[in-house]
Protein backbone atom coordinates (compact mmCIF):
# COMPACT_ATOMS: atom_id res chain seq x y z
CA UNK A 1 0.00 0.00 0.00
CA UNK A 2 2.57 2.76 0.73
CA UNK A 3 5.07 1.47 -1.94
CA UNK A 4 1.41 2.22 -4.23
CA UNK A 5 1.26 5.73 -2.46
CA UNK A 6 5.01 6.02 -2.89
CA UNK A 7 4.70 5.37 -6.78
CA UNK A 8 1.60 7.87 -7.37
CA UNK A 9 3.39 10.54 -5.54
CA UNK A 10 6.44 10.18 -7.79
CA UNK A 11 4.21 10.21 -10.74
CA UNK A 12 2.55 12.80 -9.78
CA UNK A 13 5.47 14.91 -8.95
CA UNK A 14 6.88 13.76 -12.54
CA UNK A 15 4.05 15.45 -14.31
CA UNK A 16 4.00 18.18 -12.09
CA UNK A 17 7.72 18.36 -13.37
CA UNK A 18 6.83 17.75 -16.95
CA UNK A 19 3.47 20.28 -16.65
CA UNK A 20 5.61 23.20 -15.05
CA UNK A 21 8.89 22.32 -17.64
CA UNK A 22 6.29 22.77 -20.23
CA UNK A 23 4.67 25.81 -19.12
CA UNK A 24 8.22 27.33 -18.91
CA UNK A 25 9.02 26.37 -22.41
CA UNK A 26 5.83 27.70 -23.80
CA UNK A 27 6.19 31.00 -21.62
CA UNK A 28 9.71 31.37 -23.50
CA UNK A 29 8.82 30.13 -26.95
CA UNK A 30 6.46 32.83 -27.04
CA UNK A 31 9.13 35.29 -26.18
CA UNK A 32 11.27 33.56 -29.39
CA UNK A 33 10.72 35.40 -32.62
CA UNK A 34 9.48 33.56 -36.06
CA UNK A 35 11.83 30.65 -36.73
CA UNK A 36 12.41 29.19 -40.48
CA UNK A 37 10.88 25.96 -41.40
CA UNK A 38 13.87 23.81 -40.31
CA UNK A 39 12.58 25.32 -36.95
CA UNK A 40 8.92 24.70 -37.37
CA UNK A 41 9.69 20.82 -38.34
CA UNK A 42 12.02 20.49 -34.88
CA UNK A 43 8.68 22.25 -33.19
CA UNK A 44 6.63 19.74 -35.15
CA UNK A 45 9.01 16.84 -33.72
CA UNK A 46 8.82 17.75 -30.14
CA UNK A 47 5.58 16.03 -28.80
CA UNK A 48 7.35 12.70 -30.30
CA UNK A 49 10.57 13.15 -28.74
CA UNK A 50 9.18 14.18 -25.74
CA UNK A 51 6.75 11.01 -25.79
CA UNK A 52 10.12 8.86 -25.98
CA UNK A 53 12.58 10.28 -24.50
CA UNK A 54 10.90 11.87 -21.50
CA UNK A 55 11.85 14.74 -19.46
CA UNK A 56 15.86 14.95 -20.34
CA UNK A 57 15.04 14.81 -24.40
CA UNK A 58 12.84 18.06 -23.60
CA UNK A 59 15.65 19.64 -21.67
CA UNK A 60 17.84 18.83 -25.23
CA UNK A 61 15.40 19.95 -27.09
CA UNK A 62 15.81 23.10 -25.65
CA UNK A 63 18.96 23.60 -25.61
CA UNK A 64 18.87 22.77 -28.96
CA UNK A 65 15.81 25.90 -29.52
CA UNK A 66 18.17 27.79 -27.85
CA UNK A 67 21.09 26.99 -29.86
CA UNK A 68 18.96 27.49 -33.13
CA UNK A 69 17.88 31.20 -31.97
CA UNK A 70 21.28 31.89 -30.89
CA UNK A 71 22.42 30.88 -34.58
CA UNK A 72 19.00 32.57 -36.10
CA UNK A 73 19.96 36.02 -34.64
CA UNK A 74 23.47 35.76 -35.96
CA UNK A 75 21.78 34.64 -39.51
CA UNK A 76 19.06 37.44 -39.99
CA UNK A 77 21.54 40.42 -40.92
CA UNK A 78 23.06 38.21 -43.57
CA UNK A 79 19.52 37.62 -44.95
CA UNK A 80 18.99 41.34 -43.92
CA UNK A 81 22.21 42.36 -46.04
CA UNK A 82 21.14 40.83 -49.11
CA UNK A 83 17.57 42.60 -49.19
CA UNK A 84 19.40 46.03 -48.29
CA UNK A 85 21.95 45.82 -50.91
CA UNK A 86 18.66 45.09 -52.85
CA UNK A 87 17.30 47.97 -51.80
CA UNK A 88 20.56 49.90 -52.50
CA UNK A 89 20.88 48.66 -55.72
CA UNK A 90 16.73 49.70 -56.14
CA UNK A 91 17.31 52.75 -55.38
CA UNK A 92 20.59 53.15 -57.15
CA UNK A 93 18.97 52.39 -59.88
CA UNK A 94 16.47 54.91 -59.38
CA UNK A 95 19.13 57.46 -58.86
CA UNK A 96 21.02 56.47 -61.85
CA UNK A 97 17.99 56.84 -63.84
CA UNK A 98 17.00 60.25 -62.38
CA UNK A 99 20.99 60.94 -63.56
CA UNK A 100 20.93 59.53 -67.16
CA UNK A 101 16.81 60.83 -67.48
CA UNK A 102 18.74 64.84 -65.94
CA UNK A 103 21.19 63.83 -68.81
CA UNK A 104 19.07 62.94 -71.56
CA UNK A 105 16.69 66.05 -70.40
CA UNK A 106 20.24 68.18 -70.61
CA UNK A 107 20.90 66.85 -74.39
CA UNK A 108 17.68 67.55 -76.08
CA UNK A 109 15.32 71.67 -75.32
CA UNK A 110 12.61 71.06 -73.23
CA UNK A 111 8.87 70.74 -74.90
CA UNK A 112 7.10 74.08 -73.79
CA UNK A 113 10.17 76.02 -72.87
CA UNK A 114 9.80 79.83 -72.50
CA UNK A 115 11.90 80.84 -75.93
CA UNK A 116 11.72 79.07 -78.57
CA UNK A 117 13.80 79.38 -82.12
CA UNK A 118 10.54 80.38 -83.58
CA UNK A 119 10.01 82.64 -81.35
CA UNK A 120 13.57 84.11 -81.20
CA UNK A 121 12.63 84.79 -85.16
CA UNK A 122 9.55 86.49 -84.63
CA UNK A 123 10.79 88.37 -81.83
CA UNK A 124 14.00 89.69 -84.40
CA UNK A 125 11.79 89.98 -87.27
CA UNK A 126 9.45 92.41 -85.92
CA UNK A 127 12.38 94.56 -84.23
CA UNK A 128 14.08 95.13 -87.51
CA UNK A 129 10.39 96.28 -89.32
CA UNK A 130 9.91 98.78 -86.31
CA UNK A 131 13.30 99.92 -86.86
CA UNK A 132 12.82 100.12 -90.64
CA UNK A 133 9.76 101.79 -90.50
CA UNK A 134 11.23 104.50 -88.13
CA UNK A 135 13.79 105.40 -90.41
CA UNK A 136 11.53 105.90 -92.98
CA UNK A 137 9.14 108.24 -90.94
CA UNK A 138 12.73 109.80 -90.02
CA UNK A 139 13.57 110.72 -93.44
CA UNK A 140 10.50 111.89 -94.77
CA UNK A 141 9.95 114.40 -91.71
CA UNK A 142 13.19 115.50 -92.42
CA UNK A 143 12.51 116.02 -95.57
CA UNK A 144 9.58 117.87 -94.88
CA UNK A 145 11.38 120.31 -92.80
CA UNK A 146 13.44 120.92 -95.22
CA UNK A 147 11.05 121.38 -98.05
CA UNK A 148 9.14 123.86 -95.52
CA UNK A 149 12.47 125.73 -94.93
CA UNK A 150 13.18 126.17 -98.60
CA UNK A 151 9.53 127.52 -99.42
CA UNK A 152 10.01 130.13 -96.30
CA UNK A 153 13.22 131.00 -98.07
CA UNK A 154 11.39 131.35 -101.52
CA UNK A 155 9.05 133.99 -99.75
CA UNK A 156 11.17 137.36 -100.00
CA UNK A 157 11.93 136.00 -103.84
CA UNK A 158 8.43 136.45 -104.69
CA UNK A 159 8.17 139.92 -102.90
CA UNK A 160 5.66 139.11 -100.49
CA UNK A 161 7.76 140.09 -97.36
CA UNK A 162 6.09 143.58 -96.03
CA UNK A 163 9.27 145.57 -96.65
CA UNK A 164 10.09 148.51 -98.74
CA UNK A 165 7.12 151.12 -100.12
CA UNK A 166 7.08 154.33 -102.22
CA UNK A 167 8.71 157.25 -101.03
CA UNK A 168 9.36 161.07 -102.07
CA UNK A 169 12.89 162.27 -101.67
CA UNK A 170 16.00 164.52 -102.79
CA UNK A 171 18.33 163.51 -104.44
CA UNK A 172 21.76 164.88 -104.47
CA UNK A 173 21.41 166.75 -106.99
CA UNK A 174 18.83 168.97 -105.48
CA UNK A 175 16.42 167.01 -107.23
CA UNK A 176 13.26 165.28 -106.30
CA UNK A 177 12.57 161.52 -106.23
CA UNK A 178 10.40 158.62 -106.09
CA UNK A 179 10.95 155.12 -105.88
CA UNK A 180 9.30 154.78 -109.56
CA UNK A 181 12.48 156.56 -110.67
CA UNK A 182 14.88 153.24 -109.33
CA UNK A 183 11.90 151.25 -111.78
CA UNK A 184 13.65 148.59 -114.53
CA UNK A 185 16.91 148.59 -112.22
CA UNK A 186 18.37 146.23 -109.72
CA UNK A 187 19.06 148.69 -106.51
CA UNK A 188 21.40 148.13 -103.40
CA UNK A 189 19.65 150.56 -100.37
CA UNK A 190 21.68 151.52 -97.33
CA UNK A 191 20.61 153.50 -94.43
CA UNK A 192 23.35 155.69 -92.51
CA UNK A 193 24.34 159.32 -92.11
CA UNK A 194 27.49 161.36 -93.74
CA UNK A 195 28.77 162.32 -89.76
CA UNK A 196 28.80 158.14 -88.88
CA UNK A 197 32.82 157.98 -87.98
CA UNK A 198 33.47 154.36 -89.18
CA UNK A 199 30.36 151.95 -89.67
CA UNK A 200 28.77 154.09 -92.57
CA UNK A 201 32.17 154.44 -94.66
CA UNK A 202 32.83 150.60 -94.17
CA UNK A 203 29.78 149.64 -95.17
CA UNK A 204 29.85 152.09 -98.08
CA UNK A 205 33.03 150.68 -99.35
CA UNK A 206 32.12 147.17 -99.25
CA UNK A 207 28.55 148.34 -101.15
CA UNK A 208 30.88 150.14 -103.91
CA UNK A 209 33.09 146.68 -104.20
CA UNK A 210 30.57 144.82 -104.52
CA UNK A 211 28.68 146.52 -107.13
CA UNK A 212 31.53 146.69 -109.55
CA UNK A 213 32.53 142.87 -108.63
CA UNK A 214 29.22 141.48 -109.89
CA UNK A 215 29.04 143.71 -113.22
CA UNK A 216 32.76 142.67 -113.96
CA UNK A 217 31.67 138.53 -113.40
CA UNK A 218 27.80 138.49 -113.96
CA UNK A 219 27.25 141.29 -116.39
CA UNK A 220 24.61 143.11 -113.93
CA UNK A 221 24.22 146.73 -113.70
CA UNK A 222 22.88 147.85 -110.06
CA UNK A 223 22.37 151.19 -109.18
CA UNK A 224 23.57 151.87 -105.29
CA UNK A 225 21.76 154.10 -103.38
CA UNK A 226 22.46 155.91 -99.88
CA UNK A 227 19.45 157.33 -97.94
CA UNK A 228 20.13 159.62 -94.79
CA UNK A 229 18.83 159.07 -91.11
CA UNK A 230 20.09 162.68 -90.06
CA UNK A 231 18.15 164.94 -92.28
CA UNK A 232 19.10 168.13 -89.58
CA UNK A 233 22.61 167.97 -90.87
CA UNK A 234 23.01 166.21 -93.89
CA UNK A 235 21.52 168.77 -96.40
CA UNK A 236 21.70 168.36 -100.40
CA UNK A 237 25.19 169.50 -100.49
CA UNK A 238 26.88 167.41 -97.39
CA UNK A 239 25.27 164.12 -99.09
CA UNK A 240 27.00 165.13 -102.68
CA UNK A 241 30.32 165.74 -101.18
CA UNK A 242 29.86 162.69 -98.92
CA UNK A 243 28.56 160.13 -101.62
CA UNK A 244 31.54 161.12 -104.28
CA UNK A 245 34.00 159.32 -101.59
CA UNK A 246 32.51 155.93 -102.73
CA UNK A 247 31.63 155.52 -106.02
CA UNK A 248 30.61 157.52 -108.91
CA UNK A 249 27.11 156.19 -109.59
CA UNK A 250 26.31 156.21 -106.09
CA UNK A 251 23.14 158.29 -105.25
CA UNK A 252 22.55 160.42 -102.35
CA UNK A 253 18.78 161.03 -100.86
CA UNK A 254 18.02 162.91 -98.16
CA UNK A 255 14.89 165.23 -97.40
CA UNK A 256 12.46 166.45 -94.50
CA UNK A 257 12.27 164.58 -91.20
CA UNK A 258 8.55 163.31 -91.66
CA UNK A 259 9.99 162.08 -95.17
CA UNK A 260 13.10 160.19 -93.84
CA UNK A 261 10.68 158.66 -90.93
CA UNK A 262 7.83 157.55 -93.25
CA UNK A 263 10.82 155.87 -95.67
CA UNK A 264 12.54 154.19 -92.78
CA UNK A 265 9.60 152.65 -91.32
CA UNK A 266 8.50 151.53 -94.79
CA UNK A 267 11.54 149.61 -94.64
CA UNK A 268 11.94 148.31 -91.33
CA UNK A 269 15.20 150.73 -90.03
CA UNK A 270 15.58 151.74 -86.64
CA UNK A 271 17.31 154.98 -86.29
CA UNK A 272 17.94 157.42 -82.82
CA UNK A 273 19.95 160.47 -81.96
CA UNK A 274 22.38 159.64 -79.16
CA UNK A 275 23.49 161.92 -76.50
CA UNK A 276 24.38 165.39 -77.70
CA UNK A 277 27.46 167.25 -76.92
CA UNK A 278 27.02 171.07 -77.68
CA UNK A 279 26.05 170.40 -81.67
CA UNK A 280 27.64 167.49 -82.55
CA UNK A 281 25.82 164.10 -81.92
CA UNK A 282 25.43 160.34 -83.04
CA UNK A 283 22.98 158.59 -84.70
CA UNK A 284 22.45 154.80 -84.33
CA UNK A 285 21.08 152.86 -86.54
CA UNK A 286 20.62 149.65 -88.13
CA UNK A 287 23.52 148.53 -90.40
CA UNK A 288 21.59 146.16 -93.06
CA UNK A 289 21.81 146.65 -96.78
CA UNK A 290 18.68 146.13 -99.23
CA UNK A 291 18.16 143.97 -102.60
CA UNK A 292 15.12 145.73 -104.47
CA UNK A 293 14.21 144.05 -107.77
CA UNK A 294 13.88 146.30 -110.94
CA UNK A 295 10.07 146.60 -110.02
CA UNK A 296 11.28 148.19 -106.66
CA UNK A 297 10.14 145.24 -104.71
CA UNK A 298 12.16 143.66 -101.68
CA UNK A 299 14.32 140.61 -102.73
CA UNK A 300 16.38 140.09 -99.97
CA UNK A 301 19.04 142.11 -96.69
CA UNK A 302 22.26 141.32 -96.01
CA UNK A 303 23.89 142.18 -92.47
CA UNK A 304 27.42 143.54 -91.51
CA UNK A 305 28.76 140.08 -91.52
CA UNK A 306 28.85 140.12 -94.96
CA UNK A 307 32.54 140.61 -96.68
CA UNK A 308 32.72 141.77 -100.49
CA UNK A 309 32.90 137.93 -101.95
CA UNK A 310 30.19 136.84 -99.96
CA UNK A 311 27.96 139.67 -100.71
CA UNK A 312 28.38 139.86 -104.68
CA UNK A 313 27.93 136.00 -104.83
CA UNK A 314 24.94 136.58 -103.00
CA UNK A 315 23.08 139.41 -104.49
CA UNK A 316 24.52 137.63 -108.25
CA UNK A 317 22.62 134.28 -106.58
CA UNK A 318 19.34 135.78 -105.91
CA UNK A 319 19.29 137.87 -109.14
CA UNK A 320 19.52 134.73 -111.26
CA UNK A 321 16.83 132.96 -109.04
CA UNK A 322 14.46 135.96 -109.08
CA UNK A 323 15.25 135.56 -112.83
CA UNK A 324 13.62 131.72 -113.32
């Protein structure tokens, strides 16, 4: 009877053993991560081994689990390698392809870009027809202004400018006047007075030079006339004596004060006494010389800048132009 009791007890505390050993390796096996199959079989296999064997092939068993974990752990990074340098290679690939698509896009213009050769044509075409047309528009207002200028200058040719008029002097001769007398000759007016220290005979001389210079090269007679701002002091005989200085043909006028006014206004002249000392006084005046045509009508003036050349070329120039 005890040696009974004796047995069950040990049996018992077997599979109490074998119960709690088994607990324990589930508990841990839980705590093991996924195995491969070679694994999975040895899990398989247990129950059998454990049938035969007993209690001490468990406790090799899991050694053996142990062993295998041990060796799995030391295995995944070489399965772990292969897949990364997959990876690597993956995405080497991808990066090699970005590279040879950033070269192939680098080779060939982008579809859509913002200039295109058409568009560079276009763009140089139209620049050189606005430039083309602005030249044009140049040239022919230029041209225009200078067409404008010419018919301005073509005005005192036809007479239209308001200068000149009749008038009713003395010659000096003693003899009275008009401008229809001067009618059917070129005439060469100046404006001065026979006390003028310097300007007047200057201006005389170069009128005298010039007359004889254009009959000697163009063949034109023109009669040169002096007309007197100082009509107080230059009387009939101070203009004779005074005028035979110059030139022979040169003729003398003078007259009343209201004359010599009305005849200088007719013709544009300023004239004004200057401060007097006792009887003796200036005059100043404008210094201008004027072309009449052989109807008496005003042609053209020429100023004090004027030398002899350039004043017979141009009273010889407007003569032939008045002429056509």
């Amino acid at each position: 009877m005890a040696t009974t009791i004796t047995r069950n007890a040990s049996r018992l505390r077997n599979v109490y053993r074998r119960c709690f050993t088994f607990h324990t390796f589930t508990q841990y096996r839980s705590t093991i991560p996924s195995l491969p199959v070679t694994d999975t079989i040895q899990r398989r296999t247990l129950p059998s081994v454990q049938s035969i064997f007993g209690f001490q092939s468990l406790l090799i068993n899991q050694r053996l689990l142990l062993s295998t974990s041990s060796e799995n752990t030391n295995v995944e990074p070489e399965k772990t390698e292969p897949k990364s340098s997959s990876n690597a290679d993956h995405e080497g690939g991808e990066k090699s392809g970005d590279s040879n698509q950033s070269k192939s896009d680098g080779g060939k213009s982008v579809r859509g870009g913002p200039v295109s050769w058409l568009s560079f044509l276009l763009l140089v075409i139209t620049g050189a027809g606005i430039i083309w047309y602005y030249d044009k528009q140049k040239k022919k207002h230029i041209e225009e202004i200078n067409n404008a200028s010419q018919a301005v200058k073509q005005g005192p040719s036809v007479g239209k400018a308001a200068i000149g008029g009749p008038f009713n002097l003395i010659n000096h001769d003693g003899k009275n006047v008009t401008d229809k007398d001067f009618v059917g000759n070129w005439t060469l007016v100046y404006f001065g007075f026979t006390h003028c220290p310097d300007i007047c005979p200057d201006e005389l001389q170069k009128l005298a030079a010039a007359v004889d210079k254009i009959k000697e090269k163009a063949g034109i007679e023109i009669v040169p006339v002096f007309i007197s701002v100082d009509p107080e002091r230059d009387t009939v005989e101070q203009v004779r004596e005074y005028v035979k200085e110059f030139h022979p043909k040169l003729i003398g006028l003078t007259g009343k004060p209201d004359e010599i006014k009305n005849v200088a206004r007719a013709y544009r002249v300023y004239y004004m006494k200057t401060a007097e000392e006792d009887s003796d006084y200036l005059v100043d005046h404008s210094i201008v010389m004027y072309l009449l045509s052989p109807k008496m009508e005003f042609v053209k003036f020429f100023g004090k800048n004027n030398d002899v050349d350039s004043l017979s070329e141009g009273i010889t120039k407007e003569i032939k132009q008045f002429k056509k």
